[in-house]
Protein backbone atom coordinates (compact mmCIF):
# COMPACT_ATOMS: atom_id res chain seq x y z
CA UNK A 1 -21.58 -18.02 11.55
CA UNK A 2 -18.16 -18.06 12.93
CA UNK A 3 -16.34 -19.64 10.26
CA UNK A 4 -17.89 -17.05 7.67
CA UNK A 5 -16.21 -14.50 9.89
CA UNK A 6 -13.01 -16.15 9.63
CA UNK A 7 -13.49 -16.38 5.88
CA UNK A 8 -14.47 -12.73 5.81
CA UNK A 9 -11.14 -11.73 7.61
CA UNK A 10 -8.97 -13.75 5.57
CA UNK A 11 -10.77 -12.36 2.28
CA UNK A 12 -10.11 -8.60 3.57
CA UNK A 13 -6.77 -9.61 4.93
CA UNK A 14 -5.44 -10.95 1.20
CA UNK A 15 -6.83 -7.44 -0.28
CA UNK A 16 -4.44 -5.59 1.90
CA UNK A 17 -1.13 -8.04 1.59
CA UNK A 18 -1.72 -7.55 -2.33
CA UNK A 19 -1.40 -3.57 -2.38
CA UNK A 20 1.98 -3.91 -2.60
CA UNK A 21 3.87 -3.93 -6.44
CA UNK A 22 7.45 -4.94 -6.85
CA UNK A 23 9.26 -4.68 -10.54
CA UNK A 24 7.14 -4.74 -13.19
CA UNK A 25 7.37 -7.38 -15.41
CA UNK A 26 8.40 -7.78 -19.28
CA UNK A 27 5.69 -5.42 -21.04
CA UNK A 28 2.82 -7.23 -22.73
CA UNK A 29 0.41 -6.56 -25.75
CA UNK A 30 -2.63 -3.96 -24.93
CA UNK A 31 -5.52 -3.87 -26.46
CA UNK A 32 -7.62 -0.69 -26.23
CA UNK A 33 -10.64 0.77 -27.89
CA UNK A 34 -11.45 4.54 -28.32
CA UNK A 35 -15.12 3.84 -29.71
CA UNK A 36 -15.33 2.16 -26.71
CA UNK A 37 -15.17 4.87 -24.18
CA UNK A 38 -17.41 7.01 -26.51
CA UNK A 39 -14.65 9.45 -27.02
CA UNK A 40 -14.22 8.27 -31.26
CA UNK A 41 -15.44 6.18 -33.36
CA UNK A 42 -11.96 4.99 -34.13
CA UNK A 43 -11.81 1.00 -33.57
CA UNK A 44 -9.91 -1.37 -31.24
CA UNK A 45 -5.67 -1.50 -31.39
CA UNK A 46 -3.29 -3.19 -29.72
CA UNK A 47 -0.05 -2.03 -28.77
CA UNK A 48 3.19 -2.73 -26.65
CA UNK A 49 4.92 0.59 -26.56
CA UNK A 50 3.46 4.66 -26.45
CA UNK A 51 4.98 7.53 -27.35
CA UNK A 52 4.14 10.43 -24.76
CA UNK A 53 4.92 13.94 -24.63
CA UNK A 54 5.32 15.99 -21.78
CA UNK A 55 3.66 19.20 -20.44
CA UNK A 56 4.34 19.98 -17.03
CA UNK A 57 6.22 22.56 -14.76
CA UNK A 58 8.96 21.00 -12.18
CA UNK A 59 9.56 23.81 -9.32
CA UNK A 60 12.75 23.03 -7.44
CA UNK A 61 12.53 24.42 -3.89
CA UNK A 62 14.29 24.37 -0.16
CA UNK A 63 17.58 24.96 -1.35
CA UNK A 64 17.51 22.84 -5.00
CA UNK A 65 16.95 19.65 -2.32
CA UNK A 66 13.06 19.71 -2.82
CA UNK A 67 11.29 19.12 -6.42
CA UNK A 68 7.25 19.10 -6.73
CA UNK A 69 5.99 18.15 -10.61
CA UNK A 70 2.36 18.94 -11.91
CA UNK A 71 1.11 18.80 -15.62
CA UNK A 72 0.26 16.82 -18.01
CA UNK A 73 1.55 14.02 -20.68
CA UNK A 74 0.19 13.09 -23.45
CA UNK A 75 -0.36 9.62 -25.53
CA UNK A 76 0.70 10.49 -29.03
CA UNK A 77 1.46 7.13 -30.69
CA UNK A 78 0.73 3.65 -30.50
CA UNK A 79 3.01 0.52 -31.73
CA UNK A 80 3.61 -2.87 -31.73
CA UNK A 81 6.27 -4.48 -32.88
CA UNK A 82 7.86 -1.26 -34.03
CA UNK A 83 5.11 -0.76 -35.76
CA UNK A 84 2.38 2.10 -35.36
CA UNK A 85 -0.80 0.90 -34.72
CA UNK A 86 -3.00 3.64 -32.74
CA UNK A 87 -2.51 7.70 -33.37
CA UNK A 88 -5.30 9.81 -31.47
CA UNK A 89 -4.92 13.39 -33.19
CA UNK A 90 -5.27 11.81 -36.28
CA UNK A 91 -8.30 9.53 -35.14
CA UNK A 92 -6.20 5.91 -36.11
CA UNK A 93 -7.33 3.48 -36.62
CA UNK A 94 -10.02 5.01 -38.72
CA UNK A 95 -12.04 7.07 -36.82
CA UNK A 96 -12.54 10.98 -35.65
CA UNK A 97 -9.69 12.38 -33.60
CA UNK A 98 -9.55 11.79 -29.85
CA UNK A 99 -7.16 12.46 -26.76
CA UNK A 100 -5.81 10.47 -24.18
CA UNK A 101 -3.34 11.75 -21.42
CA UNK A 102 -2.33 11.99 -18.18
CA UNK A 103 -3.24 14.47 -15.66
CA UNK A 104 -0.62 13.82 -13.07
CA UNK A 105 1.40 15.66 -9.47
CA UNK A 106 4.22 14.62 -8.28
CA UNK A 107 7.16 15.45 -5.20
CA UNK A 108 10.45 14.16 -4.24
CA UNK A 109 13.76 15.34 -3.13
CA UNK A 110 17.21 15.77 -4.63
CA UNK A 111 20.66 16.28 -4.03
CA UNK A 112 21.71 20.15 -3.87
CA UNK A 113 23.39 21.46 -7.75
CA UNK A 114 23.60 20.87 -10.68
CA UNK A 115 24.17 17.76 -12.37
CA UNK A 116 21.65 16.07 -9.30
CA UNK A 117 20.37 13.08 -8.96
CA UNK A 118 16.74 12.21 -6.85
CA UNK A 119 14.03 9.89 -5.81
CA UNK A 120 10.04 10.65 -6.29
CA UNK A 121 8.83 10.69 -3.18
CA UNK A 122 4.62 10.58 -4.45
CA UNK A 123 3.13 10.46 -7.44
CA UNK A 124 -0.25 10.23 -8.67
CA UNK A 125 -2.43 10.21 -11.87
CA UNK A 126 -5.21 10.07 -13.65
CA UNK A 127 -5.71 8.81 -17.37
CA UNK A 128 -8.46 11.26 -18.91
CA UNK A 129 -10.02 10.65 -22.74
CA UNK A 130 -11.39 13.02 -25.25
CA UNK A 131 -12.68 13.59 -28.18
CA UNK A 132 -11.21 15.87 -30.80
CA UNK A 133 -7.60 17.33 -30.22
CA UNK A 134 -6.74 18.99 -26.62
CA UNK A 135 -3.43 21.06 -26.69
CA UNK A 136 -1.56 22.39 -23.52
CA UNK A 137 -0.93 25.77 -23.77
CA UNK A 138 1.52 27.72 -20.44
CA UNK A 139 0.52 31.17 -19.09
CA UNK A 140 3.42 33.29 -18.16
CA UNK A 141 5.15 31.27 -15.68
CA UNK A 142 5.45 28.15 -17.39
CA UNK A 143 2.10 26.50 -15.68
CA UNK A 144 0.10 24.56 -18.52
CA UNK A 145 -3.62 24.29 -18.88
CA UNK A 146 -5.37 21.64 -21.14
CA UNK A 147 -8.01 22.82 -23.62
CA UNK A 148 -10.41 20.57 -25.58
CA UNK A 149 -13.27 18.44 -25.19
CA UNK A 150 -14.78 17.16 -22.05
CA UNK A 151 -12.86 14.42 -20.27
CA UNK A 152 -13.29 10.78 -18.92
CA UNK A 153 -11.19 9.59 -16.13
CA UNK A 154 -10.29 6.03 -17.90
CA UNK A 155 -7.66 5.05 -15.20
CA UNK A 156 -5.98 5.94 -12.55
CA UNK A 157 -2.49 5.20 -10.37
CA UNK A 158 0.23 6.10 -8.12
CA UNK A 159 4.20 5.80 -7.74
CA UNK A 160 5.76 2.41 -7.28
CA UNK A 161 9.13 3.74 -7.64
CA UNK A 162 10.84 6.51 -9.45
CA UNK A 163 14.28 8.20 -10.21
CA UNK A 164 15.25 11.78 -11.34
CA UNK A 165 18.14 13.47 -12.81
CA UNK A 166 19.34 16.84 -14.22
CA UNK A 167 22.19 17.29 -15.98
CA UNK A 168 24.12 21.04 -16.19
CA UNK A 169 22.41 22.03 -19.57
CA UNK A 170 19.01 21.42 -17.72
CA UNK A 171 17.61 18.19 -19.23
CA UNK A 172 15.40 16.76 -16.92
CA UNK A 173 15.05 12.94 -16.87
CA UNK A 174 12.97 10.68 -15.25
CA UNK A 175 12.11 7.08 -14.91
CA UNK A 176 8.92 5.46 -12.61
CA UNK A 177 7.09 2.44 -11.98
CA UNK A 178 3.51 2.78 -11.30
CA UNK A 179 0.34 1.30 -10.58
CA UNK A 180 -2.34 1.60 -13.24
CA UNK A 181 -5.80 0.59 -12.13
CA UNK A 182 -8.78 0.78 -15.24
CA UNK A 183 -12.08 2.21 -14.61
CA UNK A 184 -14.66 -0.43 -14.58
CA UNK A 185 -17.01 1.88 -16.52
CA UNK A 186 -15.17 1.28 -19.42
CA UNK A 187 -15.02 -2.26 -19.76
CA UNK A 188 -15.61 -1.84 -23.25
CA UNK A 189 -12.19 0.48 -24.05
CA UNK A 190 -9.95 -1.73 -22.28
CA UNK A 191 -10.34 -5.15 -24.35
CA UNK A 192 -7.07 -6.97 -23.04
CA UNK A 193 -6.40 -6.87 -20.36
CA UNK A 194 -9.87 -6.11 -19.29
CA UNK A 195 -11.00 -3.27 -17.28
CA UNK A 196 -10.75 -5.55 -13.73
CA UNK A 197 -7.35 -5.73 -14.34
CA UNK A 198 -4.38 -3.91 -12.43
CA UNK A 199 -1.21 -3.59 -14.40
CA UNK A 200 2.24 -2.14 -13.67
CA UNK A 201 3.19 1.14 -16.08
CA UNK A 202 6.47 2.10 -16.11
CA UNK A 203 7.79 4.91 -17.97
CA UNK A 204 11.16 7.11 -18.90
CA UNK A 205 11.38 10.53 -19.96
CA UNK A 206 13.76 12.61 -21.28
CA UNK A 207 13.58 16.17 -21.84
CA UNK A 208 16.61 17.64 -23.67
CA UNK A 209 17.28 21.87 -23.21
CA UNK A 210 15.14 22.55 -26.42
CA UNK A 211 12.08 22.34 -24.49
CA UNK A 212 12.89 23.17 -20.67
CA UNK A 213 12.52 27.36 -19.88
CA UNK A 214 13.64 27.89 -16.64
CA UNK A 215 11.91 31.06 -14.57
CA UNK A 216 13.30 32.31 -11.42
CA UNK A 217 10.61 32.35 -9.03
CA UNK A 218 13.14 34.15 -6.52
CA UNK A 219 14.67 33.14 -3.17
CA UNK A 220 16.35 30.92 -4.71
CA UNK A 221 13.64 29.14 -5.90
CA UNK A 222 13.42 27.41 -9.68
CA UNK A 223 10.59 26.62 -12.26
CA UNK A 224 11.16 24.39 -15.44
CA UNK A 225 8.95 24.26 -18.05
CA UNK A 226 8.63 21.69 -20.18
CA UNK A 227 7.55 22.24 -23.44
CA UNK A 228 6.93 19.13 -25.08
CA UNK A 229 9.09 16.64 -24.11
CA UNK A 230 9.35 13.04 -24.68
CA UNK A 231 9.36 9.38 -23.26
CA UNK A 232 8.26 6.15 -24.02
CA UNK A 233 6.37 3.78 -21.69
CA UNK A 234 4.72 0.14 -21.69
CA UNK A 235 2.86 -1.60 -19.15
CA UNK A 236 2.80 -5.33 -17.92
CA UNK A 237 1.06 -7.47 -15.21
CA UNK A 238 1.20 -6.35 -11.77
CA UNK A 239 3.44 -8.12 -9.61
CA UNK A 240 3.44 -8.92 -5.49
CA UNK A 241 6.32 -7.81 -3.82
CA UNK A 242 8.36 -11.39 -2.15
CA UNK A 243 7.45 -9.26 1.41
CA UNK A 244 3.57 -9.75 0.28
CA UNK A 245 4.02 -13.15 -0.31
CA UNK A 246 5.59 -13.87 3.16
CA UNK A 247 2.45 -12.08 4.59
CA UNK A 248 0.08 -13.90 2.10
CA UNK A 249 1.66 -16.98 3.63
CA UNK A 250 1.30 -16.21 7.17
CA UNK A 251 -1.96 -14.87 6.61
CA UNK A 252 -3.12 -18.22 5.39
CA UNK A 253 -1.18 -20.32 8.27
CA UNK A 254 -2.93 -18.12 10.73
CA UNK A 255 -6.12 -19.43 9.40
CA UNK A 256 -4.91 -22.44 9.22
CA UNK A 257 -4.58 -22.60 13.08
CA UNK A 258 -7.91 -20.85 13.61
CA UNK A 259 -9.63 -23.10 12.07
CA UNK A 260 -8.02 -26.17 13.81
CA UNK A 261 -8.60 -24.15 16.93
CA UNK A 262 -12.54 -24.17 15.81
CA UNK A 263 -12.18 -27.73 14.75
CA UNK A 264 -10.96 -28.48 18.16
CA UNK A 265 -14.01 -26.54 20.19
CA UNK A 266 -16.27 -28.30 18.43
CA UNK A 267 -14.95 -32.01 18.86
């Protein structure tokens, strides 16, 4: 009864020492199928590289030193090898239209003016599917909402690491390294890896002037919308941190001793 304890504790305490993601590795082939999460009947493609477009509104506060980011990206094309393989709004491979994108907030801080530089300080998403197209449409102040059929949350994740620039002519650009953890209710959409998988998903946008308004919100306050956007992103397999493995190690020694400590009680 005692040594299941011990077994329990070790279990729980390798769950916790592998939370922790370092650099991502070099991206890897996908596979992913839309019929599969009931949102087309388009079939299964692989891919090592998407597209995504950007929908969001970034309002710089507390002097220009404080940024929070909420919208939306989209997945617009699939490829491998250079290669398209997978195109949602016009249901590729060979099947109805669908949507996938990511509903996604986000904060950090940045050094005051313009050009700046910055660090995401949280970030967190969720990957929703759909069938047909959904657009993202602003209101007046550059928020966007997302129109189209109802969603499924596929995925979700949060911020590894991230940068953040602006330059003078108000291009934001960003680059992050996230978590991305599959819903096990879609086993069947994520073929490879499969849905018990965690990967790393890294990502870099950048958003040139033709598609950033900017909005005073007054007191010196700032809103950019982006209109579009661009970026390109991959994902690969999820990687401890050399910190985690030092714990993983001691975690194991430390069993190692209780259960020569048990050993011993019993003799």
């Amino acid at each position: 009864m005692q040594l299941r304890k011990y077994f329990s504790a070790m279990f729980a305490a390798l769950l916790l020492t592998g939370a922790s993601l370092a650099n991502a590795a070099a991206p890897i082939d996908v596979t992913w199928n839309p019929s599969g999460a009931g949102i087309s009947t388009a079939g299964a493609f692989t891919f090592d590289n998407v597209l995504i477009n950007t929908y969001a509104n970034i309002d710089i506060t507390s002097g220009g030193t404080a940024f929070s980011e909420q919208g939306f990206a989209k997945l617009v094309t699939f490829s491998n090898n250079g290669i398209g393989t997978g195109s949602p709004d016009f249901g590729a491979p060979g099947g109805t239209p669908y949507s996938i994108y990511f509903s996604f907030t986000a904060t950090g801080t940045q050094t005051a003016g313009v050009p700046s530089t910055g660090n995401f300080t949280s970030l967190n998403f969720s990957l929703l599917g759909a069938s047909g197209i959904t657009t993202f449409t602003p209101n007046g102040v550059g928020v966007f909402s997302a129109t189209g059929g109802p969603t499924v949350t596929l995925a979700t994740g949060h911020l590894t690491s991230g940068t953040t620039t602006l330059s003078s002519a108000f291009q934001p650009s960003a680059q992050i390294l996230t978590t991305f953890a599959p819903n096990p209710a879609f086993a069947a959409f994520f073929v490879n890896p499969n849905a018990l998988t965690q990967l790393d998903f890294t990502a870099a946008f950048t958003n040139t002037n033709s598609v950033v308004t900017q909005f005073d919100l007054g007191g010196g306050n700032t809103r950019l919308s982006l209109n579009g956007g661009g970026g390109n992103a991959t994902f690969a397999p999820a990687i401890p941190e050399p910190d985690t493995y030092g714990m993983l190690l001691a975690g194991l020694g430390l069993f190692g001793f209780i259960a020569r400590r048990r050993k011993q009680k019993i003799a």
